[in-house]
PDB file of N, CA and C in Angstrom:
ATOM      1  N   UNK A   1      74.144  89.566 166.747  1.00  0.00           N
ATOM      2  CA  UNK A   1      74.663  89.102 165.484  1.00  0.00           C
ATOM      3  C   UNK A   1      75.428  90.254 164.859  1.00  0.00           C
ATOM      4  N   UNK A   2      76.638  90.075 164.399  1.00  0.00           N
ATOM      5  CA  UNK A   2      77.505  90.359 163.640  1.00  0.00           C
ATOM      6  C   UNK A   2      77.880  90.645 162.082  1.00  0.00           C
ATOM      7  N   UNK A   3      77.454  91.286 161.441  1.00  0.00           N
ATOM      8  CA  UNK A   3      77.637  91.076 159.962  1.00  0.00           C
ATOM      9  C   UNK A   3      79.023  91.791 159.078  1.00  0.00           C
ATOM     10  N   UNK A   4      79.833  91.114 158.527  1.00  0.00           N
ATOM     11  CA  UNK A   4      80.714  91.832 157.884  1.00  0.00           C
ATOM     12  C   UNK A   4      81.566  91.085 156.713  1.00  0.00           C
ATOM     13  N   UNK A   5      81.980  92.178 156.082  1.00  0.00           N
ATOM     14  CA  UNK A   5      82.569  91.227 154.648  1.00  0.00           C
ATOM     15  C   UNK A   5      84.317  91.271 154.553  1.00  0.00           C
ATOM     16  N   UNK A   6      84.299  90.754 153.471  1.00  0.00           N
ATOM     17  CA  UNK A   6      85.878  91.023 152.737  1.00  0.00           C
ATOM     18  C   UNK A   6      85.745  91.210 151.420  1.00  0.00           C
ATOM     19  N   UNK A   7      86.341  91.417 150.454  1.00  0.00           N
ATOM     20  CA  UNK A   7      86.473  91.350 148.955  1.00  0.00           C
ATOM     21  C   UNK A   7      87.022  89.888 148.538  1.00  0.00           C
ATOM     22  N   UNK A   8      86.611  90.065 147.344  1.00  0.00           N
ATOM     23  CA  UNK A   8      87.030  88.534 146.617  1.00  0.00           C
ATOM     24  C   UNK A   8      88.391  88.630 146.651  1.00  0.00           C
ATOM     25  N   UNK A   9      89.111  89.766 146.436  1.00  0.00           N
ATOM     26  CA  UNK A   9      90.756  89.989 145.731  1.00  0.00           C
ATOM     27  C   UNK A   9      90.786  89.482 147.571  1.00  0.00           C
ATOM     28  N   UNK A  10      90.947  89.777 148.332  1.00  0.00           N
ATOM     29  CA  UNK A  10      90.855  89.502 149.896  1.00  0.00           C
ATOM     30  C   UNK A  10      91.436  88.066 150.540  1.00  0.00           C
ATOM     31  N   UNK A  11      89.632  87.210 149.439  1.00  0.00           N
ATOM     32  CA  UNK A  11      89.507  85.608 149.875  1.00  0.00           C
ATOM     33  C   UNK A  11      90.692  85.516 148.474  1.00  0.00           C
ATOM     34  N   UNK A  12      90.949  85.503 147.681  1.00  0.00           N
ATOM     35  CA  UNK A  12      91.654  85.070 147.003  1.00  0.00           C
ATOM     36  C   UNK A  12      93.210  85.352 147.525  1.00  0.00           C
ATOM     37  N   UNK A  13      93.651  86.474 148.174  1.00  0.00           N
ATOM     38  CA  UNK A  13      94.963  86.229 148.361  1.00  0.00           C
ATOM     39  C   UNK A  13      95.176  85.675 150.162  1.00  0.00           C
ATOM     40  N   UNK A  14      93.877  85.268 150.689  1.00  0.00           N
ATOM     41  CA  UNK A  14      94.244  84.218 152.019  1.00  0.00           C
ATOM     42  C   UNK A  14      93.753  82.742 151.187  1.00  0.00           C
ATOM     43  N   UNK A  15      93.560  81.992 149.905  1.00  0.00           N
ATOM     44  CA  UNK A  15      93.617  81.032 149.479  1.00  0.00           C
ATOM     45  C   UNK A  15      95.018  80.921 149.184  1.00  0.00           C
ATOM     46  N   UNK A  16      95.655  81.620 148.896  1.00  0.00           N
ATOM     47  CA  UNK A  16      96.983  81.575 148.300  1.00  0.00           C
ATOM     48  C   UNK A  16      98.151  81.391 149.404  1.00  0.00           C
ATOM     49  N   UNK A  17      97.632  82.060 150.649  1.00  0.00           N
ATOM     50  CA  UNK A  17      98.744  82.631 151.528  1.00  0.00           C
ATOM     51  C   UNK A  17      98.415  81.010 152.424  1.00  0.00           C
ATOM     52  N   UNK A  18      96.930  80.566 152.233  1.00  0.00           N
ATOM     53  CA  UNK A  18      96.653  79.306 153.166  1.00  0.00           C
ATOM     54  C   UNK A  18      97.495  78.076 152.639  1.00  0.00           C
ATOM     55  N   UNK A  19      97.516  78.115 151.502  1.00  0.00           N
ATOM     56  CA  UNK A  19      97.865  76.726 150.394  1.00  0.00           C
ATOM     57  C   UNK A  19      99.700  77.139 150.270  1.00  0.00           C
ATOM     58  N   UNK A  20      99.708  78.341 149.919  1.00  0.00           N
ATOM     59  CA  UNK A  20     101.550  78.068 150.676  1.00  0.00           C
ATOM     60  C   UNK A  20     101.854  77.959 151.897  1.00  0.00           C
ATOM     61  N   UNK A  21     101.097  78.539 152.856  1.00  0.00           N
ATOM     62  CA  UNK A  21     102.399  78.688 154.406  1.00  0.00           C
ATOM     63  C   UNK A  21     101.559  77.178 154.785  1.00  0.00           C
ATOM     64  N   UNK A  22     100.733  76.984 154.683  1.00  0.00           N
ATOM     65  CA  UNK A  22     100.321  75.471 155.754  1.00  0.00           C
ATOM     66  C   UNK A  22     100.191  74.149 154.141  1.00  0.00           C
ATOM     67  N   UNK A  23      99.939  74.985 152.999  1.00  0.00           N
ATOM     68  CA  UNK A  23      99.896  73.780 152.123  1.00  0.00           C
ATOM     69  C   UNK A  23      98.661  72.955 152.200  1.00  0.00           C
ATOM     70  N   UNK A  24      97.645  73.877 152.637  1.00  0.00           N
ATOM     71  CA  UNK A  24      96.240  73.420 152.687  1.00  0.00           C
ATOM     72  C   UNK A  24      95.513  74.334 151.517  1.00  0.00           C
ATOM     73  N   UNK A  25      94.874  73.516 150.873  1.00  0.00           N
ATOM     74  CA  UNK A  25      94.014  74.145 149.615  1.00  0.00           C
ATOM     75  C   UNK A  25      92.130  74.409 150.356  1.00  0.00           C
ATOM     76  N   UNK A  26      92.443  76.021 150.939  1.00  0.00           N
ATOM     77  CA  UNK A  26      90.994  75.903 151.532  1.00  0.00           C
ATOM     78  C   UNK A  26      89.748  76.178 150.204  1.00  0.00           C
ATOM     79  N   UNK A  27      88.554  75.784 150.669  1.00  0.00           N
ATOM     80  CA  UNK A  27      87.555  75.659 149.645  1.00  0.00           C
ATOM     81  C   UNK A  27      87.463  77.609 149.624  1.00  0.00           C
ATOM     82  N   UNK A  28      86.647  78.048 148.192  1.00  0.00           N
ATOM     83  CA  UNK A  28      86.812  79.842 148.505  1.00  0.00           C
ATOM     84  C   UNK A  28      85.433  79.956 149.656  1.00  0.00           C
ATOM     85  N   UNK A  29      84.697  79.562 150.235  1.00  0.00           N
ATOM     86  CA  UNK A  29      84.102  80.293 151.233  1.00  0.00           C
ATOM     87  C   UNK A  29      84.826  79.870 152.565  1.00  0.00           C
ATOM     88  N   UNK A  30      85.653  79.187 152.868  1.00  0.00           N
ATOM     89  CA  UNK A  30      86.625  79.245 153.560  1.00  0.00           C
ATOM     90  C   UNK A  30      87.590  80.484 153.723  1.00  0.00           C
ATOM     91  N   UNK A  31      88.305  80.731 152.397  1.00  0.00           N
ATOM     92  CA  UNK A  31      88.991  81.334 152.254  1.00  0.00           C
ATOM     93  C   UNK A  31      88.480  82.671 152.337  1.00  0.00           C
ATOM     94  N   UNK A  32      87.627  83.197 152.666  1.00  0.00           N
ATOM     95  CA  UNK A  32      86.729  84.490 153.045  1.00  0.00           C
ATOM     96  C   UNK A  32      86.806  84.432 154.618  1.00  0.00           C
ATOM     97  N   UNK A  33      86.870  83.583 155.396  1.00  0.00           N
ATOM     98  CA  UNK A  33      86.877  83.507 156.557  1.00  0.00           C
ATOM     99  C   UNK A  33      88.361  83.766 157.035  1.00  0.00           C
ATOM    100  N   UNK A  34      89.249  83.304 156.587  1.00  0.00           N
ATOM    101  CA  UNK A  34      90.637  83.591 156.601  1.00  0.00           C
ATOM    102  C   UNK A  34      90.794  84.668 156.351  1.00  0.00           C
ATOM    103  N   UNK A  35      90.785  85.652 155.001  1.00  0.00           N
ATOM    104  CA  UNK A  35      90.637  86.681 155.421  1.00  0.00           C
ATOM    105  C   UNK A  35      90.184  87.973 155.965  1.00  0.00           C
ATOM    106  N   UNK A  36      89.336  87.814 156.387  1.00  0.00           N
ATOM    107  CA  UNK A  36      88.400  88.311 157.933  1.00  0.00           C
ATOM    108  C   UNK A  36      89.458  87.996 158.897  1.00  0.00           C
ATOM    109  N   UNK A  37      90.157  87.599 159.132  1.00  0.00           N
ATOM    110  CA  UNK A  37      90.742  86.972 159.835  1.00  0.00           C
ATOM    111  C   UNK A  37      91.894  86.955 160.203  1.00  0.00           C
ATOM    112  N   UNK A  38      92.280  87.159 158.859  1.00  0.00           N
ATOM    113  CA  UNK A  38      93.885  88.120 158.374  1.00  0.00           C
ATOM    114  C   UNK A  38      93.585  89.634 158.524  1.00  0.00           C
ATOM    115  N   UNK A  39      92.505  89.999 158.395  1.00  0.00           N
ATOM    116  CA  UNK A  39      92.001  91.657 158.256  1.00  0.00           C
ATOM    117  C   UNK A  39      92.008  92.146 159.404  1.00  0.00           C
ATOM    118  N   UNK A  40      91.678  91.314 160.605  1.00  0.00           N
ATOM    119  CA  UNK A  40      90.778  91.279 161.990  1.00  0.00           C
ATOM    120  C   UNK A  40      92.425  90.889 162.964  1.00  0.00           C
ATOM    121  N   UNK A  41      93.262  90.803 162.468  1.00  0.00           N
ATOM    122  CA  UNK A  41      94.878  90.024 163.071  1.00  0.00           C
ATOM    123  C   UNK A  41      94.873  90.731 164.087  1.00  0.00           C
ATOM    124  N   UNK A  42      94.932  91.893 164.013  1.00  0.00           N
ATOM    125  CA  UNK A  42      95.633  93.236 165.167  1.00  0.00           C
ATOM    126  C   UNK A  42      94.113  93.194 166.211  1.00  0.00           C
ATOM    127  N   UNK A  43      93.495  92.376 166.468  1.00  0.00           N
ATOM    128  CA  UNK A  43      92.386  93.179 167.358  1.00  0.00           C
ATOM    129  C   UNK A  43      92.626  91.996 168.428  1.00  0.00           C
ATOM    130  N   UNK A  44      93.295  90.909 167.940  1.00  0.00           N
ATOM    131  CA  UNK A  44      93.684  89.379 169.280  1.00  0.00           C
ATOM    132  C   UNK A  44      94.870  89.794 169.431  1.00  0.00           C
ATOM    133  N   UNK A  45      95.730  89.235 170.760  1.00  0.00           N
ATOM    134  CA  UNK A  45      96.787  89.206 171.383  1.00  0.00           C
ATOM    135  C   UNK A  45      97.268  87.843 171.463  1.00  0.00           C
ATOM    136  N   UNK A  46      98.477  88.096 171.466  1.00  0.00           N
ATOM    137  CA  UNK A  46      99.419  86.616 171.598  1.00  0.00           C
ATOM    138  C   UNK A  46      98.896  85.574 172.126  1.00  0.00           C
ATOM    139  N   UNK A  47      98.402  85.567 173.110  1.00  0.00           N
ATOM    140  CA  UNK A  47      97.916  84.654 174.193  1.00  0.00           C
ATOM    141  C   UNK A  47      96.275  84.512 173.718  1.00  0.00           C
ATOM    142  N   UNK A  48      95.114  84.911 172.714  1.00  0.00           N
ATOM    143  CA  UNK A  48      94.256  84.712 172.167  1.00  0.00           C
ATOM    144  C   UNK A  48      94.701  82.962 171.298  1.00  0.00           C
ATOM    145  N   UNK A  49      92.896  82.639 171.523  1.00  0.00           N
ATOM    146  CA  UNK A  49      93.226  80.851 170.835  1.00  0.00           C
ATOM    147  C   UNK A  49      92.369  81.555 169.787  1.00  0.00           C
ATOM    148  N   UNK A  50      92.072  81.413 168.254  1.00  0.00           N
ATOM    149  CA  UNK A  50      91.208  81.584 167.429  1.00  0.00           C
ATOM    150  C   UNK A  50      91.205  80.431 166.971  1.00  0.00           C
ATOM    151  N   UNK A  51      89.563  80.225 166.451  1.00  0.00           N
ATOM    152  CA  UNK A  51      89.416  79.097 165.657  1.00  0.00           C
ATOM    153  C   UNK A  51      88.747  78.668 164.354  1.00  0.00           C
ATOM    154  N   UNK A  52      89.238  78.429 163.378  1.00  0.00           N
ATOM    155  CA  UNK A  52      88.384  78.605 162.512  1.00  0.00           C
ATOM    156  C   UNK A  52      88.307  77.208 161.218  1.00  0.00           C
ATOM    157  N   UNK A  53      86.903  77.207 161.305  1.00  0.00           N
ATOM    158  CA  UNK A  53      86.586  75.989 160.617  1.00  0.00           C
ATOM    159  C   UNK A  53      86.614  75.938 158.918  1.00  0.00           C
ATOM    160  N   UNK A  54      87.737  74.931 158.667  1.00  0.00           N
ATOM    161  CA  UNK A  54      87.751  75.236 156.916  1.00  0.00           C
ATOM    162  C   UNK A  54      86.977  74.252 156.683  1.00  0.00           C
ATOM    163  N   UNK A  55      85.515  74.358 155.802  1.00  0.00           N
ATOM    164  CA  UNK A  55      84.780  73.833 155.400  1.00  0.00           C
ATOM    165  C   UNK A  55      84.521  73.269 153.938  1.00  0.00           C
ATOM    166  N   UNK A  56      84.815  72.096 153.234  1.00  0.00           N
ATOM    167  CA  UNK A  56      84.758  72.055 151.854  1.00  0.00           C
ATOM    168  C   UNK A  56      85.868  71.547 151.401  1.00  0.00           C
ATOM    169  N   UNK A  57      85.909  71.369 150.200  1.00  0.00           N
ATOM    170  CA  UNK A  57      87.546  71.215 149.604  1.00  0.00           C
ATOM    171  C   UNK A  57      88.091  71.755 148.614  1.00  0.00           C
ATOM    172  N   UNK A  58      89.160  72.456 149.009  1.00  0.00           N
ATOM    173  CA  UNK A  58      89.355  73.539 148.151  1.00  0.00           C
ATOM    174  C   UNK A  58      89.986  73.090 146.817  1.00  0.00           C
ATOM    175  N   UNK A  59      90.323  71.842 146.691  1.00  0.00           N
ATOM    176  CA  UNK A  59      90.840  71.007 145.287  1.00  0.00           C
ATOM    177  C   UNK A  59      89.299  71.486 144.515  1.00  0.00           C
ATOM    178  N   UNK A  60      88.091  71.262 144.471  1.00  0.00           N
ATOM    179  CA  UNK A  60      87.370  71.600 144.197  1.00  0.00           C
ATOM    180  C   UNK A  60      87.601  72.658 143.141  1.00  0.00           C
ATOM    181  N   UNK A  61      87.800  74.358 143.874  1.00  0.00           N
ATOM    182  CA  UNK A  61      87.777  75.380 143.753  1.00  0.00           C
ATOM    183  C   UNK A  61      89.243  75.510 142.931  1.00  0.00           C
ATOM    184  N   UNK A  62      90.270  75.336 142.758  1.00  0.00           N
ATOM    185  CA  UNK A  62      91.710  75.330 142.147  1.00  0.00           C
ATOM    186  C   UNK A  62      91.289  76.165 140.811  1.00  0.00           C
ATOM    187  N   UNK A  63      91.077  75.590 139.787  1.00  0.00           N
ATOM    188  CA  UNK A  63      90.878  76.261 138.596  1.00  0.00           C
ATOM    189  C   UNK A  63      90.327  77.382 138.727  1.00  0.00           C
ATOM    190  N   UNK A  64      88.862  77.833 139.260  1.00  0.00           N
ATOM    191  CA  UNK A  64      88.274  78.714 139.411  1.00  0.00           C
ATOM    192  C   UNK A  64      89.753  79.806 140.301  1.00  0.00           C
ATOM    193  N   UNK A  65      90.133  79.710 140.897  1.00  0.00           N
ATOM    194  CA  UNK A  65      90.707  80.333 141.601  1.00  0.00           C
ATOM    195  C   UNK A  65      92.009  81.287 140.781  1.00  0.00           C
ATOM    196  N   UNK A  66      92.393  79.965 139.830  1.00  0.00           N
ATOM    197  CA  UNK A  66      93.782  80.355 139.031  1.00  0.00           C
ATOM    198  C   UNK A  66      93.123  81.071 138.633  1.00  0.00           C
ATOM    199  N   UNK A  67      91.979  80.850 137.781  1.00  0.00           N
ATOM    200  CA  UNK A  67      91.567  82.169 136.499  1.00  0.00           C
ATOM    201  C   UNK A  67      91.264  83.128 137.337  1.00  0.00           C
ATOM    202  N   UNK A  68      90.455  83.260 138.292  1.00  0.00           N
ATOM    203  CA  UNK A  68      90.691  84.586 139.091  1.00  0.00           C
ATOM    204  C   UNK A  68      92.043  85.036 139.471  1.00  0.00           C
ATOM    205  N   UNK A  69      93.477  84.358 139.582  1.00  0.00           N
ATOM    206  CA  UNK A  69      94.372  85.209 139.885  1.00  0.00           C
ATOM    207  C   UNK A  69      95.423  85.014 138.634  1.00  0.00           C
ATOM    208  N   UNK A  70      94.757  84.977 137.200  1.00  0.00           N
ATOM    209  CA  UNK A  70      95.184  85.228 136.312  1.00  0.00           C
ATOM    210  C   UNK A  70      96.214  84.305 135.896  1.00  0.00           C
ATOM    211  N   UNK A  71      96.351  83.425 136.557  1.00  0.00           N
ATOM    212  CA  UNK A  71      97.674  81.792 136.644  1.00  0.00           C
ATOM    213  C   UNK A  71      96.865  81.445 135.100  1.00  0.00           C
ATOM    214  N   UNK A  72      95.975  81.146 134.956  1.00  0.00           N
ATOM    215  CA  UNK A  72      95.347  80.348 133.441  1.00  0.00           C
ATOM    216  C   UNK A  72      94.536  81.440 132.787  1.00  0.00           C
ATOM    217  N   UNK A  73      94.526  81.182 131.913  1.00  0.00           N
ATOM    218  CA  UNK A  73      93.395  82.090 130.789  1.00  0.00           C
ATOM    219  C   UNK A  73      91.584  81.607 130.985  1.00  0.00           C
TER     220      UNK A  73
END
């Protein structure tokens, strides 16, 4: 077993980067996995399949998210 983290500022800017380039709103413990993932980019090669399960719905999470990236008060 494996244990490792990211920062919130982290999951918050692979929620952002997920919901523009694919236009999927991942839920935020999703979006922690993404970036792990984004962090972890350089250690797979071209020809690597990764897979990763977005769990939840990130419509859910939207507001919470803006006020964390300062979009709303």
């Amino acid at each position: 077993m494996r244990y490792d983290s990211v920062t919130d500022a982290e999951a918050l800017a692979s929620f952002t980067l997920l919901s523009e380039a694919e236009g999927i709103i991942p839920a935020l413990e999703s979006s922690h996995a993404i970036a792990w993932l984004v962090k972890h980019a350089g250690d797979y090669g071209k020809e690597d399949i990764v897979l990763v399960n977005l769990s939840g719905r990130g419509d859910k999470d939207v507001h919470q998210a803006a006020r964390a990236l300062g979009i709303i008060g």
